[in-house]
N, C-alpha and C. Protein backbone atom coordinates (compact mmCIF):
# COMPACT_ATOMS: atom_id res chain seq x y z
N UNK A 1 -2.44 22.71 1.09
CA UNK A 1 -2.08 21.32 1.32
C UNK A 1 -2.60 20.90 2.69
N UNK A 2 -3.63 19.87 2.86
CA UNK A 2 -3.59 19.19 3.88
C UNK A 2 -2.50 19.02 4.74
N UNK A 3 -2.68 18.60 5.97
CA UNK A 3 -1.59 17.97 6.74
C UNK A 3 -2.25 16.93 7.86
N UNK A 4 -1.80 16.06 7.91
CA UNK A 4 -2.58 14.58 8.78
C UNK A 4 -1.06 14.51 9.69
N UNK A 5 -1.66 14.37 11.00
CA UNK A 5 -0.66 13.83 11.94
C UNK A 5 -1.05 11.99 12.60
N UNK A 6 -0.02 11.43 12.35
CA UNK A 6 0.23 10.16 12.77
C UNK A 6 0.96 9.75 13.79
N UNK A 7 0.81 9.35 14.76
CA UNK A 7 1.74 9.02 15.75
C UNK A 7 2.43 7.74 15.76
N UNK A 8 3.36 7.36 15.90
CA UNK A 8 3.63 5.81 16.41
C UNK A 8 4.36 5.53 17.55
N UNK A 9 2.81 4.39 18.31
CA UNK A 9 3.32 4.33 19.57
C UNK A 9 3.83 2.60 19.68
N UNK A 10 4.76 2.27 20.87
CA UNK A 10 5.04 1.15 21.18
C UNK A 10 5.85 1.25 22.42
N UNK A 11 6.27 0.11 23.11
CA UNK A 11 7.15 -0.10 23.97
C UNK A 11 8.56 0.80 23.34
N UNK A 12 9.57 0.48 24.38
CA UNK A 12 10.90 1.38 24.18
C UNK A 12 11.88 -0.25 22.88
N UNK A 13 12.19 0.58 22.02
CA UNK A 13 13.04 -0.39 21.33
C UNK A 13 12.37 -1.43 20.39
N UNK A 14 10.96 -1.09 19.88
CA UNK A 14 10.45 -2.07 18.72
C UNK A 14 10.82 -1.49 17.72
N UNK A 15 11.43 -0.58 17.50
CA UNK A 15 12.21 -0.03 16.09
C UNK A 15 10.77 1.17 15.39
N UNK A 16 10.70 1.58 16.76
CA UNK A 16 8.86 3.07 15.59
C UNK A 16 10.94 4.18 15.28
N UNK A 17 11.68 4.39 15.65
CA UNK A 17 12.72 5.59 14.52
C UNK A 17 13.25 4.67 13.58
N UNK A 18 13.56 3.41 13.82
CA UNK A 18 14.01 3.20 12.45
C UNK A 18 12.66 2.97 11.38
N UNK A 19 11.44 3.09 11.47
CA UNK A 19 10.37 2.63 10.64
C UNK A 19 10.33 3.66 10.33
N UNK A 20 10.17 4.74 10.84
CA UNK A 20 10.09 6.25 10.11
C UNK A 20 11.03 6.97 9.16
N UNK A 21 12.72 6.48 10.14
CA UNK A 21 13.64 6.48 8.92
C UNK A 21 13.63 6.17 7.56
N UNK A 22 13.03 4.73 7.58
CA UNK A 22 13.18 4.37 6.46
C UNK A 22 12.02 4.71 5.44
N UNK A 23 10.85 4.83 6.46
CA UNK A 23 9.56 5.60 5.15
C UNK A 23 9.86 6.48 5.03
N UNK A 24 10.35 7.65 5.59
CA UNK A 24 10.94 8.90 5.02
C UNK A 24 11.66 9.35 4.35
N UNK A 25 12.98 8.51 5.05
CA UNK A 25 14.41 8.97 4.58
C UNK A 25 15.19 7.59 3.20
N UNK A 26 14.28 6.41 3.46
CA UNK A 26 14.58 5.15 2.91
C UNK A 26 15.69 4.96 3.21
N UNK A 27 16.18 5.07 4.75
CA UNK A 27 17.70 4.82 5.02
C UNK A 27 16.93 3.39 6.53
N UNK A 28 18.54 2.73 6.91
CA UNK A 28 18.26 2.52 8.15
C UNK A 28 19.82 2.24 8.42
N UNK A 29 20.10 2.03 10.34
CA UNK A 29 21.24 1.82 10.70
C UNK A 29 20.61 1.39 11.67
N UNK A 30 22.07 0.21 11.77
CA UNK A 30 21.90 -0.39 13.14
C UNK A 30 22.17 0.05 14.41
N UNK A 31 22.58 1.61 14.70
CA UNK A 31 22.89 2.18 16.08
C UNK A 31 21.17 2.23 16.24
N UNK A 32 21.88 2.37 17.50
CA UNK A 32 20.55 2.34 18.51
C UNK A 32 20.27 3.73 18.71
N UNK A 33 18.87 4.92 18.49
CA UNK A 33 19.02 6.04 18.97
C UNK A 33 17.56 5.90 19.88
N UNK A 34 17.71 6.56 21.31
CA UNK A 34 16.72 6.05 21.94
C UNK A 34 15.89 7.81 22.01
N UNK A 35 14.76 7.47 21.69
CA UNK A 35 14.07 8.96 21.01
C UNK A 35 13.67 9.24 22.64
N UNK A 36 13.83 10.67 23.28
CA UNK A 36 13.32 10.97 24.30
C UNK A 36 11.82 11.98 23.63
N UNK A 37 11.21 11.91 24.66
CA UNK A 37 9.94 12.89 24.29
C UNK A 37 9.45 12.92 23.06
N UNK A 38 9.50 13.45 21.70
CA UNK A 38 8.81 12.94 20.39
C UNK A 38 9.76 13.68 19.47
N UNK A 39 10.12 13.05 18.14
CA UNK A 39 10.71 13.87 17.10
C UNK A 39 9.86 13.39 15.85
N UNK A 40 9.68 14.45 15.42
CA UNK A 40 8.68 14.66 14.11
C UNK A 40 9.27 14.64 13.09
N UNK A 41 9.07 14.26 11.90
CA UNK A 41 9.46 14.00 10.33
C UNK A 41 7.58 14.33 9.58
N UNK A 42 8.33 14.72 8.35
CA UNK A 42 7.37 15.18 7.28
C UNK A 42 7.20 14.54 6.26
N UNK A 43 6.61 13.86 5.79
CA UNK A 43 6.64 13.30 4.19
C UNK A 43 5.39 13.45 3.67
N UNK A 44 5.20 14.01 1.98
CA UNK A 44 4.10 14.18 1.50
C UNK A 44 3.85 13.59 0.38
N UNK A 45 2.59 13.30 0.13
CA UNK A 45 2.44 12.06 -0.61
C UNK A 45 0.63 12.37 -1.22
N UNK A 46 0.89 11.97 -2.68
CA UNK A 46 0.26 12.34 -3.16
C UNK A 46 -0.69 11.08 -4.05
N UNK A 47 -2.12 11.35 -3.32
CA UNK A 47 -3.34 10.38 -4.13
C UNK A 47 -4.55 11.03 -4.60
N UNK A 48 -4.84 10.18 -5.89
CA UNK A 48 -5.51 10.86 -6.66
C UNK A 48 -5.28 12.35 -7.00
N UNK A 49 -4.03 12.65 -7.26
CA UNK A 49 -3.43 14.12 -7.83
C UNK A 49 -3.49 15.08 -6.56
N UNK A 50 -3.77 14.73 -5.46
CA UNK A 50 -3.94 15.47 -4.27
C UNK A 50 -2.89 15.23 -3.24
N UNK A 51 -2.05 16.21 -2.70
CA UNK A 51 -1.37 16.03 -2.16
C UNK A 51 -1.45 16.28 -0.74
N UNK A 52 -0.82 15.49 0.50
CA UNK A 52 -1.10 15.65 1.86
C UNK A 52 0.04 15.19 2.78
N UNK A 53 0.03 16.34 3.31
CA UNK A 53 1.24 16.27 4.32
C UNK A 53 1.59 15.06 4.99
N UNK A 54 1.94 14.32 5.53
CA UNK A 54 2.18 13.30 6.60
C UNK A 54 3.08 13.99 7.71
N UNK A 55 2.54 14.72 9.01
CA UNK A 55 3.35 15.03 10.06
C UNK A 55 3.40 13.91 10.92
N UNK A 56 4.80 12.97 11.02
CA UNK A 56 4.72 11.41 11.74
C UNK A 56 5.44 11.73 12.93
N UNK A 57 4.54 11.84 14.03
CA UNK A 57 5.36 11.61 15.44
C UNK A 57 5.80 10.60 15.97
N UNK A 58 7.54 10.67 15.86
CA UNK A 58 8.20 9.25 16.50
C UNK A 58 7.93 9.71 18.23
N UNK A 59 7.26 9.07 19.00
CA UNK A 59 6.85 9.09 20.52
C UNK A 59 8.06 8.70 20.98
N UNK A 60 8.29 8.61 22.30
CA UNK A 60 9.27 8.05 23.01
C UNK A 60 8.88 6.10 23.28
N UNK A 61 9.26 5.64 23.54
CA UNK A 61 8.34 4.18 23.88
C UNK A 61 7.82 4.20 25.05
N UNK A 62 7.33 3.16 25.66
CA UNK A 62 6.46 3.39 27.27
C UNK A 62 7.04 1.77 27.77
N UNK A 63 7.02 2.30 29.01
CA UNK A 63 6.82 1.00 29.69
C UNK A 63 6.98 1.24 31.15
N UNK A 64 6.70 0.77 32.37
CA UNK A 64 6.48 0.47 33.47
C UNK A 64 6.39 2.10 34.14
N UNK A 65 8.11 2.36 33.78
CA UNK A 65 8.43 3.30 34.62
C UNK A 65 8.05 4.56 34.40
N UNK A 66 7.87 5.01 32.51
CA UNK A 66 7.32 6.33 31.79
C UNK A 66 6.58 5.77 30.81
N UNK A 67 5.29 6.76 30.84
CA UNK A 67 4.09 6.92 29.87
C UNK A 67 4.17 7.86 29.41
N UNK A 68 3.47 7.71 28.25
CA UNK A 68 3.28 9.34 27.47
C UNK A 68 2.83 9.66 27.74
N UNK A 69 3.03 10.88 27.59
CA UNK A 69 2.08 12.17 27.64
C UNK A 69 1.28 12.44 26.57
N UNK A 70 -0.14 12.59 27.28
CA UNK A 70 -1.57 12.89 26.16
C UNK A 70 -1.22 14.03 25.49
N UNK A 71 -0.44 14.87 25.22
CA UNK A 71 -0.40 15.88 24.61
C UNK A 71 0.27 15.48 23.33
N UNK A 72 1.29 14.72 23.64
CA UNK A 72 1.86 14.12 22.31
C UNK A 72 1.05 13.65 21.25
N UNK A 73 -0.18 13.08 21.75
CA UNK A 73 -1.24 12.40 20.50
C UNK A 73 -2.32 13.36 19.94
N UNK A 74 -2.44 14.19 20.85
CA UNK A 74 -3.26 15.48 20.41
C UNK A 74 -3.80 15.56 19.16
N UNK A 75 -4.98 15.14 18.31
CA UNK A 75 -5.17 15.99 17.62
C UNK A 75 -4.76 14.85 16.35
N UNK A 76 -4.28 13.68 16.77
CA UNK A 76 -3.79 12.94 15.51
C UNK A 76 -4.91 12.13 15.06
N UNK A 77 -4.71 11.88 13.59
CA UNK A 77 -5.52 11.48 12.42
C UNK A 77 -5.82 10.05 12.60
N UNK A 78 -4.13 8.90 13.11
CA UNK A 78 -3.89 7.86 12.49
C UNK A 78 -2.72 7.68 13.56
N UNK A 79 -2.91 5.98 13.70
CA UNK A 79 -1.52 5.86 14.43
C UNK A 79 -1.10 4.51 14.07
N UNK A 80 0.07 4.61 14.10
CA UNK A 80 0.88 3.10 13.91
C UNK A 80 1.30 2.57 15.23
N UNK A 81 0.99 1.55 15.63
CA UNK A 81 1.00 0.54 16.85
C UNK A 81 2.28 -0.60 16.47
N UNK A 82 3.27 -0.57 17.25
CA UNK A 82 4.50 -1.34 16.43
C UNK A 82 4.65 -2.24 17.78
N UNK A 83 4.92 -3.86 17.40
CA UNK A 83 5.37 -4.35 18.32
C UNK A 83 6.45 -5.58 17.77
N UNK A 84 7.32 -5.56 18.37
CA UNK A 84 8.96 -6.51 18.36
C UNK A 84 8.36 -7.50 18.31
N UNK A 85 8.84 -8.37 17.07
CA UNK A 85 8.14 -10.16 17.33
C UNK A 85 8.60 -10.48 18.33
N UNK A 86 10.27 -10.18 18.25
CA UNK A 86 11.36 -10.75 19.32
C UNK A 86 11.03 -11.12 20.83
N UNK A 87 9.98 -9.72 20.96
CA UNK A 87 9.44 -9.81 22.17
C UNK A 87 8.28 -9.60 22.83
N UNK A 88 7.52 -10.45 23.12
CA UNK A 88 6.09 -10.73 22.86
C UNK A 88 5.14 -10.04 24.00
N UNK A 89 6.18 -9.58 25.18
CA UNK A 89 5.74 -8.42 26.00
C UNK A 89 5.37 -7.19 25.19
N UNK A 90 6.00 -6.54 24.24
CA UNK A 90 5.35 -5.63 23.74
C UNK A 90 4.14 -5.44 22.99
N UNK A 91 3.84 -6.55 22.61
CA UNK A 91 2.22 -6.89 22.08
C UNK A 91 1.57 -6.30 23.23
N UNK A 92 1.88 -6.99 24.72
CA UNK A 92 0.78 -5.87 25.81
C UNK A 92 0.43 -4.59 25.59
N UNK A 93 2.25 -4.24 25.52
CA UNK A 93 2.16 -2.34 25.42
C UNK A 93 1.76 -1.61 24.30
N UNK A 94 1.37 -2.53 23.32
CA UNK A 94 0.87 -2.05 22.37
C UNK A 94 -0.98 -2.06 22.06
N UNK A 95 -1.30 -3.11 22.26
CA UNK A 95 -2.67 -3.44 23.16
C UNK A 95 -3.18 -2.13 24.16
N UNK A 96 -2.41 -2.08 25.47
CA UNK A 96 -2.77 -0.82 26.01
C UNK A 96 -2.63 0.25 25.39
N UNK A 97 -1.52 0.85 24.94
CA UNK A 97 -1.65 2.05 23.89
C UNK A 97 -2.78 2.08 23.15
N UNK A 98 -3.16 1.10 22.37
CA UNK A 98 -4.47 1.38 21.48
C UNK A 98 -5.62 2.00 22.09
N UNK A 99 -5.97 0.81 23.48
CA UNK A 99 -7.34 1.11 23.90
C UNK A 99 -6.81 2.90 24.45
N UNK A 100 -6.02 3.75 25.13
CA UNK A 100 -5.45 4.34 25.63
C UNK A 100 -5.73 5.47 24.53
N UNK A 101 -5.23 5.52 23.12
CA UNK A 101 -5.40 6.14 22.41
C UNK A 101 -6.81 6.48 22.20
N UNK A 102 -7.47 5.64 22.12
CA UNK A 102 -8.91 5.31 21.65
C UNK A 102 -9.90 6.30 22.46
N UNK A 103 -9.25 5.70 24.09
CA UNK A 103 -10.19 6.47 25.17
C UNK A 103 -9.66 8.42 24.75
N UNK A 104 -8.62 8.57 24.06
CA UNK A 104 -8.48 10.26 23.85
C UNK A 104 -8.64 10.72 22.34
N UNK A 105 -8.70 9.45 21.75
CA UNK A 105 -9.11 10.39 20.33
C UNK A 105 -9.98 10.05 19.92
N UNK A 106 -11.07 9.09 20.41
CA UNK A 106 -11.84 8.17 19.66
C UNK A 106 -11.56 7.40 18.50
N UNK A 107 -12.60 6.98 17.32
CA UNK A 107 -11.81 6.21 16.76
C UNK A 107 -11.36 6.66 15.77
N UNK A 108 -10.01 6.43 15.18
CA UNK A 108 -9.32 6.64 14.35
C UNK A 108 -8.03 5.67 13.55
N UNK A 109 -7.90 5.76 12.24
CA UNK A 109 -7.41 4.38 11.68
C UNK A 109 -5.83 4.49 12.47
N UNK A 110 -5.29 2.97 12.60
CA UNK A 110 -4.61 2.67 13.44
C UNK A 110 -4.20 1.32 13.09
N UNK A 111 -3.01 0.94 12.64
CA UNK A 111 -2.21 -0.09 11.84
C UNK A 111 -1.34 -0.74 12.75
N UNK A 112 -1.63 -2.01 13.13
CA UNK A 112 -0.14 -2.71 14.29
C UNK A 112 0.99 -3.50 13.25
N UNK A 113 2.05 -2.69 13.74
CA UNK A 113 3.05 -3.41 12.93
C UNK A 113 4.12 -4.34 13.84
N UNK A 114 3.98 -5.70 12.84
CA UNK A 114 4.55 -6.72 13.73
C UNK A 114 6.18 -6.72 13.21
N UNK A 115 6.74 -5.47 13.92
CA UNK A 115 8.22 -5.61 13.29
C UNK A 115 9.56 -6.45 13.45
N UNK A 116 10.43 -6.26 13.17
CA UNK A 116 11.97 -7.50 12.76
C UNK A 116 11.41 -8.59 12.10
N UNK A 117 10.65 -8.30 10.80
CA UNK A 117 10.64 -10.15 10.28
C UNK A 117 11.88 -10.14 9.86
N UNK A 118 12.65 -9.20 9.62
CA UNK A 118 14.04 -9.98 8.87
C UNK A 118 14.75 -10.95 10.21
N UNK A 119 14.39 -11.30 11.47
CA UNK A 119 14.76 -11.69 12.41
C UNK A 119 13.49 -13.02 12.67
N UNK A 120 12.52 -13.67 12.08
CA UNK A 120 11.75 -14.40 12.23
C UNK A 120 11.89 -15.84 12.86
N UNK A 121 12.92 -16.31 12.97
CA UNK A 121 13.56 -17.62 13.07
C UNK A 121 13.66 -16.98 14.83
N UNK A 122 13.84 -15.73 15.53
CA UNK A 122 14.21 -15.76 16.56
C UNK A 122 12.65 -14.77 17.43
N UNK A 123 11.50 -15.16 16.54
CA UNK A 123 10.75 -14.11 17.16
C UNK A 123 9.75 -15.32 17.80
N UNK A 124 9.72 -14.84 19.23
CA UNK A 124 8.36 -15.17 20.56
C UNK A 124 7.26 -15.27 20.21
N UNK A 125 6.85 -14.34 19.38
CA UNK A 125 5.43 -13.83 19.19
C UNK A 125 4.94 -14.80 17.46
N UNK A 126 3.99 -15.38 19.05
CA UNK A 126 2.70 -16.66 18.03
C UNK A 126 1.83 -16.14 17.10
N UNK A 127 1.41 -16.58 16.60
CA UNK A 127 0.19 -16.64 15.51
C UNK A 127 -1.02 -16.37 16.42
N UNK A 128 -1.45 -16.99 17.51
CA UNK A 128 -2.71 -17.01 18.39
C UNK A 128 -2.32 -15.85 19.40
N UNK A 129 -1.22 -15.23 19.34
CA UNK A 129 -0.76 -14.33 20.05
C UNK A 129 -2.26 -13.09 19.24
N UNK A 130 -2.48 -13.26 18.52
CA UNK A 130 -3.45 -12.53 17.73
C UNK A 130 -4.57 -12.84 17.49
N UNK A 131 -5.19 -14.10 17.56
CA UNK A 131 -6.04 -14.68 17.07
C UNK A 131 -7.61 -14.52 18.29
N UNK A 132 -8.50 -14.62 18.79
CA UNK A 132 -9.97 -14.80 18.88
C UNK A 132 -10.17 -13.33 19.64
N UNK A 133 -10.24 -13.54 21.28
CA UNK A 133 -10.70 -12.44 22.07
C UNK A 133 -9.15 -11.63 21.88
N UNK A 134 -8.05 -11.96 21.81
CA UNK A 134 -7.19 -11.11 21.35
C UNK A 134 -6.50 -10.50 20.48
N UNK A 135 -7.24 -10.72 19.19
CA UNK A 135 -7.01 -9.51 18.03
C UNK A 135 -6.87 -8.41 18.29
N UNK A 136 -6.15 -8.21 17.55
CA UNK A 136 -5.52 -6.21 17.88
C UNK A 136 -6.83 -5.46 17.64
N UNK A 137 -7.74 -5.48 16.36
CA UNK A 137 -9.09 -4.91 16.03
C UNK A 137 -8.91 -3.74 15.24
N UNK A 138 -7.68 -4.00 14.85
CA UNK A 138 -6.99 -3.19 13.85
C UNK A 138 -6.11 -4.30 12.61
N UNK A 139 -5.68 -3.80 11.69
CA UNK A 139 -4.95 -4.43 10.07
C UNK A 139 -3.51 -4.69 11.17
N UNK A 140 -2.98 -5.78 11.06
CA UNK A 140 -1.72 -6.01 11.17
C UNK A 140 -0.44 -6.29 9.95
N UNK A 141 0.32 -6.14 10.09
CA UNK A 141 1.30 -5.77 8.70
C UNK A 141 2.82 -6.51 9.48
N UNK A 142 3.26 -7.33 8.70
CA UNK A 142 4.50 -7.56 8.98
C UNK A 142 5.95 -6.84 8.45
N UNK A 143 6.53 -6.02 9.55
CA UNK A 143 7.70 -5.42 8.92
C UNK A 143 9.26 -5.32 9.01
N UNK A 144 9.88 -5.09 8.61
CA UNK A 144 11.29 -4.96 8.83
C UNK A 144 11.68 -3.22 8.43
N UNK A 145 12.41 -2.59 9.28
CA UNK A 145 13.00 -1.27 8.98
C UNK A 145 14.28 -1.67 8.73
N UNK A 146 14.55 -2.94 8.91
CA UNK A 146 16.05 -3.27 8.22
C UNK A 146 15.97 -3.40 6.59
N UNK A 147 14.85 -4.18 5.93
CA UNK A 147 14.81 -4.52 5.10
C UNK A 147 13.90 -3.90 3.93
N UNK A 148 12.78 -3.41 4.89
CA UNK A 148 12.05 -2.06 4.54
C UNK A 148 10.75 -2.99 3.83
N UNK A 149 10.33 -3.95 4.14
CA UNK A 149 9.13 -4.74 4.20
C UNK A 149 8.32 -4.44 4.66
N UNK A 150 7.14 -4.31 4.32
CA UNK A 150 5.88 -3.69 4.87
C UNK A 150 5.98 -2.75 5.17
N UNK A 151 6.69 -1.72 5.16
CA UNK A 151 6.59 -0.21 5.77
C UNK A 151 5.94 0.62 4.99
N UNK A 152 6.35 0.79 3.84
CA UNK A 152 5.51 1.47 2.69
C UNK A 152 3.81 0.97 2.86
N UNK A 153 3.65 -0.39 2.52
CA UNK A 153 2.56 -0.77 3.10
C UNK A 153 1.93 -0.18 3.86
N UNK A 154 2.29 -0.19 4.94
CA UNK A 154 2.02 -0.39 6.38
C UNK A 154 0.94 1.65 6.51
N UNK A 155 2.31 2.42 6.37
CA UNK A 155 1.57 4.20 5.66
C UNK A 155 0.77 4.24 4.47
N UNK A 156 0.83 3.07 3.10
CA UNK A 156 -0.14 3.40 2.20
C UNK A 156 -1.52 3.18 2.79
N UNK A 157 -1.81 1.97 3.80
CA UNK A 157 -2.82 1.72 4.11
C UNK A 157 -3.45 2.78 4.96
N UNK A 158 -2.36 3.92 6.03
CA UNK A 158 -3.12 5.05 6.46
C UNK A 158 -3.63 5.15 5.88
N UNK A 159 -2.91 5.99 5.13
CA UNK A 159 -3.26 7.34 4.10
C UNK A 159 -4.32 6.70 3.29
N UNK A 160 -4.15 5.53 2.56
CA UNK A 160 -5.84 4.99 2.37
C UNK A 160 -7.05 5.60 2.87
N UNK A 161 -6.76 5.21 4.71
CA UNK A 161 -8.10 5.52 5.56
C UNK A 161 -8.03 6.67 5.66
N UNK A 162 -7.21 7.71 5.55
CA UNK A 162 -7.63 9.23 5.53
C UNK A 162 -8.26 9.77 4.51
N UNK A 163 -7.55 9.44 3.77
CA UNK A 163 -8.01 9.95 2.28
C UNK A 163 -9.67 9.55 2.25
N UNK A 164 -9.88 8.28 2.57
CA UNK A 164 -11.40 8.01 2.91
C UNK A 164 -11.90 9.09 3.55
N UNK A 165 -11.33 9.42 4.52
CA UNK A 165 -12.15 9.82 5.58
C UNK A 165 -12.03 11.41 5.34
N UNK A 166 -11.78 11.83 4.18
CA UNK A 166 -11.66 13.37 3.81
C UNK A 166 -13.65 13.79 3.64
């Protein structure tokens, strides 16, 4: 069996454990668990009769005061880029993460997820927040880990680009 590692990076608190929860476990809760250093989950999933690991590293989030550590991305296939509509600062930190990633793994498929739409009526983050010289340069996906919208999505479309890229 194959095994593909995915990371997902973002600021602290755009919801990358509850998105994993729920593609994994199809659960979510509203406590808050704030992931220190990285916790890994497994899910395997099977295309065209072939089956392949998904090792998904939930990262810690980043911002001002702590960055990740390059060791955490080591070696990964695919990454999910998650940023809070709510809060339109994390579009930066997600922006830098990419190019950041990019400069250590080169290129590799990489999905920004624009998460809490079940919260849309209260989210910052514009339409042009995305649009000409500032496109992500990656697929964007709108999601909820509350509601579990686009998340499935969001990993079929990896695993799409891996499976390509076998």
């Amino acid at each position: 069996m194959k095994q593909k590692k995915i990371c997902m990076l973002g600021a602290f608190a755009v919801g990358k454990t509850s998105l994993v929860a729920r593609y994994v476990q199809g659960r979510y809760s509203e406590k808050y668990l704030t992931t220190v250093g990285v916790k890994i989950d497994r899910k395997d999933v099977t295309v065209d009769g072939e089956t392949t690991r998904l090792v998904i590293w939930d990262i810690q989030g980043e911002d001002d005061e702590q960055a990740i550590k390059p060791s955490y991305i080591d070696s990964a296939h695919a990454c999910l880029l998650v940023v809070d509509g709510t809060r339109p600062e994390t579009l930066a930190v997600a922006r830098r993460l990419k190019s950041w990633a990019e400069a250590h793994l080169g290129e590799i498929p990489m999905v920004m997820l624009l998460n809490k739409s079940d919260l849309t009526s209260d989210w910052r983050l514009r339409d042009e927040d995305l649009q000409g010289p500032n496109r992500p340069g990656c697929r964007v996906i709108q999601s909820s880990a509350k509601t579990g919208d686009g998340v499935d999505d969001a990993f079929a479309v990896l695993v799409e680009k891996l499976v390509e890229a076998r």
